[in-house]
Protein backbone atom coordinates (compact mmCIF):
# COMPACT_ATOMS: atom_id res chain seq x y z
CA UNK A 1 139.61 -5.61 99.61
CA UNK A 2 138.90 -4.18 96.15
CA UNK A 3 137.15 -1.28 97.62
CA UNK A 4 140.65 -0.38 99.87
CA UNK A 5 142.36 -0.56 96.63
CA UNK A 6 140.12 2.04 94.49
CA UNK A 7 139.92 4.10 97.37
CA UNK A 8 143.90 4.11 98.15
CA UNK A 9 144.42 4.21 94.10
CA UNK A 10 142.38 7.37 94.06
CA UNK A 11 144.00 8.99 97.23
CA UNK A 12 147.37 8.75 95.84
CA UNK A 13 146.03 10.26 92.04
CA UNK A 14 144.39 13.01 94.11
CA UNK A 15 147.91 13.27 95.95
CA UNK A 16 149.87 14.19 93.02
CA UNK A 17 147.61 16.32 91.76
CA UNK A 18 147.56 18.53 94.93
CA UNK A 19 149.80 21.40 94.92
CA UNK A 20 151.62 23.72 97.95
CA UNK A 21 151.29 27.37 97.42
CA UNK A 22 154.57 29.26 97.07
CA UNK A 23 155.22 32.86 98.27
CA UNK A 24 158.65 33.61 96.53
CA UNK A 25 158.59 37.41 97.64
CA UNK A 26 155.97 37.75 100.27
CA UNK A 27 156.77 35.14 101.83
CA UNK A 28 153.90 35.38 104.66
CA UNK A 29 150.97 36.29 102.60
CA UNK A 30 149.80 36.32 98.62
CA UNK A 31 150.60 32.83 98.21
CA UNK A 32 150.33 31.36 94.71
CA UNK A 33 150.70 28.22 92.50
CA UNK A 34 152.77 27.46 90.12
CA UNK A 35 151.63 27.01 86.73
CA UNK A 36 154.33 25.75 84.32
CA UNK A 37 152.46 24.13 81.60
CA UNK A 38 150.90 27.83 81.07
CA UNK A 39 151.43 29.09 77.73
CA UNK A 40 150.76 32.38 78.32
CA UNK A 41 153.42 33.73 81.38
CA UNK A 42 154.55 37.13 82.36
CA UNK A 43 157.27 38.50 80.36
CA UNK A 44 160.66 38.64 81.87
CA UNK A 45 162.31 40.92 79.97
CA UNK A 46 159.70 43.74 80.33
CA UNK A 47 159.80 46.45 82.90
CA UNK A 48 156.35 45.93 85.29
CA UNK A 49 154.87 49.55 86.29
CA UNK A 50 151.77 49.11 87.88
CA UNK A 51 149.83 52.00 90.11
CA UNK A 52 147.06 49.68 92.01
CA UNK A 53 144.25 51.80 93.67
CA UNK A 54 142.69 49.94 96.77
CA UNK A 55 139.74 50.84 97.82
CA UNK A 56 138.47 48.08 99.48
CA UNK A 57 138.01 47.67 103.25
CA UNK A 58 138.26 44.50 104.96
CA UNK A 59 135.25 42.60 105.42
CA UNK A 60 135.82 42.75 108.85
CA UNK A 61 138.25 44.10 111.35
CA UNK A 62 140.42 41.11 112.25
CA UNK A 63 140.46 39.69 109.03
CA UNK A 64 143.36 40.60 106.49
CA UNK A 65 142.36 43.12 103.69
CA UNK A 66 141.84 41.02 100.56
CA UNK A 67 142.77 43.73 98.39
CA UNK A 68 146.46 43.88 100.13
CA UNK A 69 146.75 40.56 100.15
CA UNK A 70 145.69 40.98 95.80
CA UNK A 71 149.19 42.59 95.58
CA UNK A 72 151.07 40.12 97.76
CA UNK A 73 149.51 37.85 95.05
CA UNK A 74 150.51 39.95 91.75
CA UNK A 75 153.83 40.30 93.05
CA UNK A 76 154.23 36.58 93.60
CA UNK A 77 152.95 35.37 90.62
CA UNK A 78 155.33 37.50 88.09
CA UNK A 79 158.49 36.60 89.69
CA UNK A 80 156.75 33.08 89.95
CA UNK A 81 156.62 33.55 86.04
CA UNK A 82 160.06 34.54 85.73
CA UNK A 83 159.99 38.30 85.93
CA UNK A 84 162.96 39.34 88.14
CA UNK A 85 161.60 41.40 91.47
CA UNK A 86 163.68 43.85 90.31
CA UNK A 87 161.60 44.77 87.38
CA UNK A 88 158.55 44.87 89.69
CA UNK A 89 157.94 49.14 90.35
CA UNK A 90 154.02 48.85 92.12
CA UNK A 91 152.82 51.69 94.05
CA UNK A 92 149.39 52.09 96.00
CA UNK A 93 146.54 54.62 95.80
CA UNK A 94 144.75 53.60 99.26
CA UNK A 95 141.90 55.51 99.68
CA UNK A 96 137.84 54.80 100.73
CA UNK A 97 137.36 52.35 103.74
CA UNK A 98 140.49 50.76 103.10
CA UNK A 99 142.28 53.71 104.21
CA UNK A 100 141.17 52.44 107.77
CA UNK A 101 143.95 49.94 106.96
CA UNK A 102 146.98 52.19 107.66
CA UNK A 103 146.03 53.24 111.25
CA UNK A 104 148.89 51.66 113.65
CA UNK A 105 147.83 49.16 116.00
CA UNK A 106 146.93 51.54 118.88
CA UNK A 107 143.84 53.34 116.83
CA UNK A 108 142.98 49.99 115.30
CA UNK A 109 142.84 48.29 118.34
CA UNK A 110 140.74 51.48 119.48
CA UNK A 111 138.41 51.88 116.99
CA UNK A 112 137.57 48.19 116.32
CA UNK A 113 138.75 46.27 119.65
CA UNK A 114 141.40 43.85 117.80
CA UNK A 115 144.74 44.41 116.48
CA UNK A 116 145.40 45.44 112.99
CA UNK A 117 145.86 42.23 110.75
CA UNK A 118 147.86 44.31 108.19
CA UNK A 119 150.46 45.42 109.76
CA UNK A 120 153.07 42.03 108.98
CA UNK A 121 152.02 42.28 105.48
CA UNK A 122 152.53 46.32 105.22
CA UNK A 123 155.90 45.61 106.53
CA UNK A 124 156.84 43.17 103.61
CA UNK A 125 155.01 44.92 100.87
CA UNK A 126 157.82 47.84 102.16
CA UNK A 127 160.57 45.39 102.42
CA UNK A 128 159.25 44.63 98.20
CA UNK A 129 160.03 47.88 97.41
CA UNK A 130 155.95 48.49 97.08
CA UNK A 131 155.40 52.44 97.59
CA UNK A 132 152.43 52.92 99.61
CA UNK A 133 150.43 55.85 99.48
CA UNK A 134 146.69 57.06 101.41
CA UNK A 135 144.77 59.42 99.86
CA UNK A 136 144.84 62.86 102.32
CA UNK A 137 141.40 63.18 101.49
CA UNK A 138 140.37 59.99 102.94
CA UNK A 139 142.06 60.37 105.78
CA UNK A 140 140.16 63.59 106.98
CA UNK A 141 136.74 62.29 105.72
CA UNK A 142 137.32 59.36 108.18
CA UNK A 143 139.30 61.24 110.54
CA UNK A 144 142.08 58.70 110.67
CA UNK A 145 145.00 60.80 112.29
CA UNK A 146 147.83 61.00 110.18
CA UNK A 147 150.28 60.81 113.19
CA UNK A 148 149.21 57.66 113.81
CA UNK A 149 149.49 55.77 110.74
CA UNK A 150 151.62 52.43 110.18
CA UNK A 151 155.30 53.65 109.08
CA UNK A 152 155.22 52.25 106.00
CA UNK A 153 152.26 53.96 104.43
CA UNK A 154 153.30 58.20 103.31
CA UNK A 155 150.17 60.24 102.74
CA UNK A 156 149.63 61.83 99.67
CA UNK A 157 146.88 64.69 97.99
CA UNK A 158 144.55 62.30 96.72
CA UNK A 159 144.16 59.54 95.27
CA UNK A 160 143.24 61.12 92.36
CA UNK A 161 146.34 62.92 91.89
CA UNK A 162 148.30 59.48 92.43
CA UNK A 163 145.99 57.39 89.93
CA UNK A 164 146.74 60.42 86.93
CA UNK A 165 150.48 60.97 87.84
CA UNK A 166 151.30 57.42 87.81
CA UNK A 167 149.45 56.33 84.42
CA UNK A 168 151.18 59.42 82.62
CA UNK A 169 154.44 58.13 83.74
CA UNK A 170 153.63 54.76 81.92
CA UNK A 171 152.00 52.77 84.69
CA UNK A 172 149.52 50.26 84.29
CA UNK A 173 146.56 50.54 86.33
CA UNK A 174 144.71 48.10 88.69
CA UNK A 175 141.68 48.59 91.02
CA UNK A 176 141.51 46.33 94.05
């Protein structure tokens, strides 16, 4: 009988210790917890410019990229800390094998047999306000057609040229 009791005693302790993830702004991916006895939080009344280059392909094809899934995070956890979305400007350099990312489900599904896992979160990184850029270069060194790219995603020179444009207009860097 005492043993029931320790054990039920330490399942309800481990209960209320347990915490959901929340997803505040992607609400299907990046989820997060909530940390309010931090002491060091986000600052709400500062404008967030951030240029994140993501290089990283997935680890394999019908898995989501962990790298776009990163900013689904860092967006989550400021407004989590109390920075308004609207203060949130983040813009992606994709480039490397995660430029095999932005193909549209057709050429994923052709090049790797399975549907493209990114696609829902592309779609509400956009619907964020996240600007999404692949590096031009990438795409003809992997001969990823840019016709055939997900919607979201606009190419640009390099991602070179995005990484030094951004930063001189103020914006913090990342690498993913």
């Amino acid at each position: 009988m005492r043993l029931f009791f320790s054990a039920g005693l330490c399942l309800v302790s481990m209960l209320s210790f347990s915490q959901q993830r929340v997803n505040p702004v992607i609400k299907s991916y990046g989820g997060i917890f909530e940390i309010p006895y931090a002491v060091e939080k986000p600052d709400p009344t500062l404008d967030y410019k951030i240029v994140i280059e993501i290089e990283r392909g997935s680890e394999k094809p019908d898995t989501l990229n962990w790298a776009l899934n990163n900013v689904a995070r860092l967006i989550n956890l400021h407004v989590v800390g109390g920075v308004p979305k609207e203060k949130l400007q983040v813009i992606l350099a994709i480039h490397g094998s995660a430029a095999y990312t932005v193909m549209n489900n057709e050429e994923y599904k052709t090049k790797y047999g399975v549907p493209n896992p990114n696609l829902k979160l592309y779609q509400e990184l956009d619907q964020a306000g996240v600007k999404m850029f692949v590096c031009g270069q990438s795409l003809i060194a992997r001969k990823i057609d840019r016709h055939k790219m997900v919607p979201e995603v606009k190419v640009a020179t390099s991602m070179l040229t995005i990484l030094t444009t951004y930063q001189l207009k103020g914006f913090a860097t990342l690498k993913f």
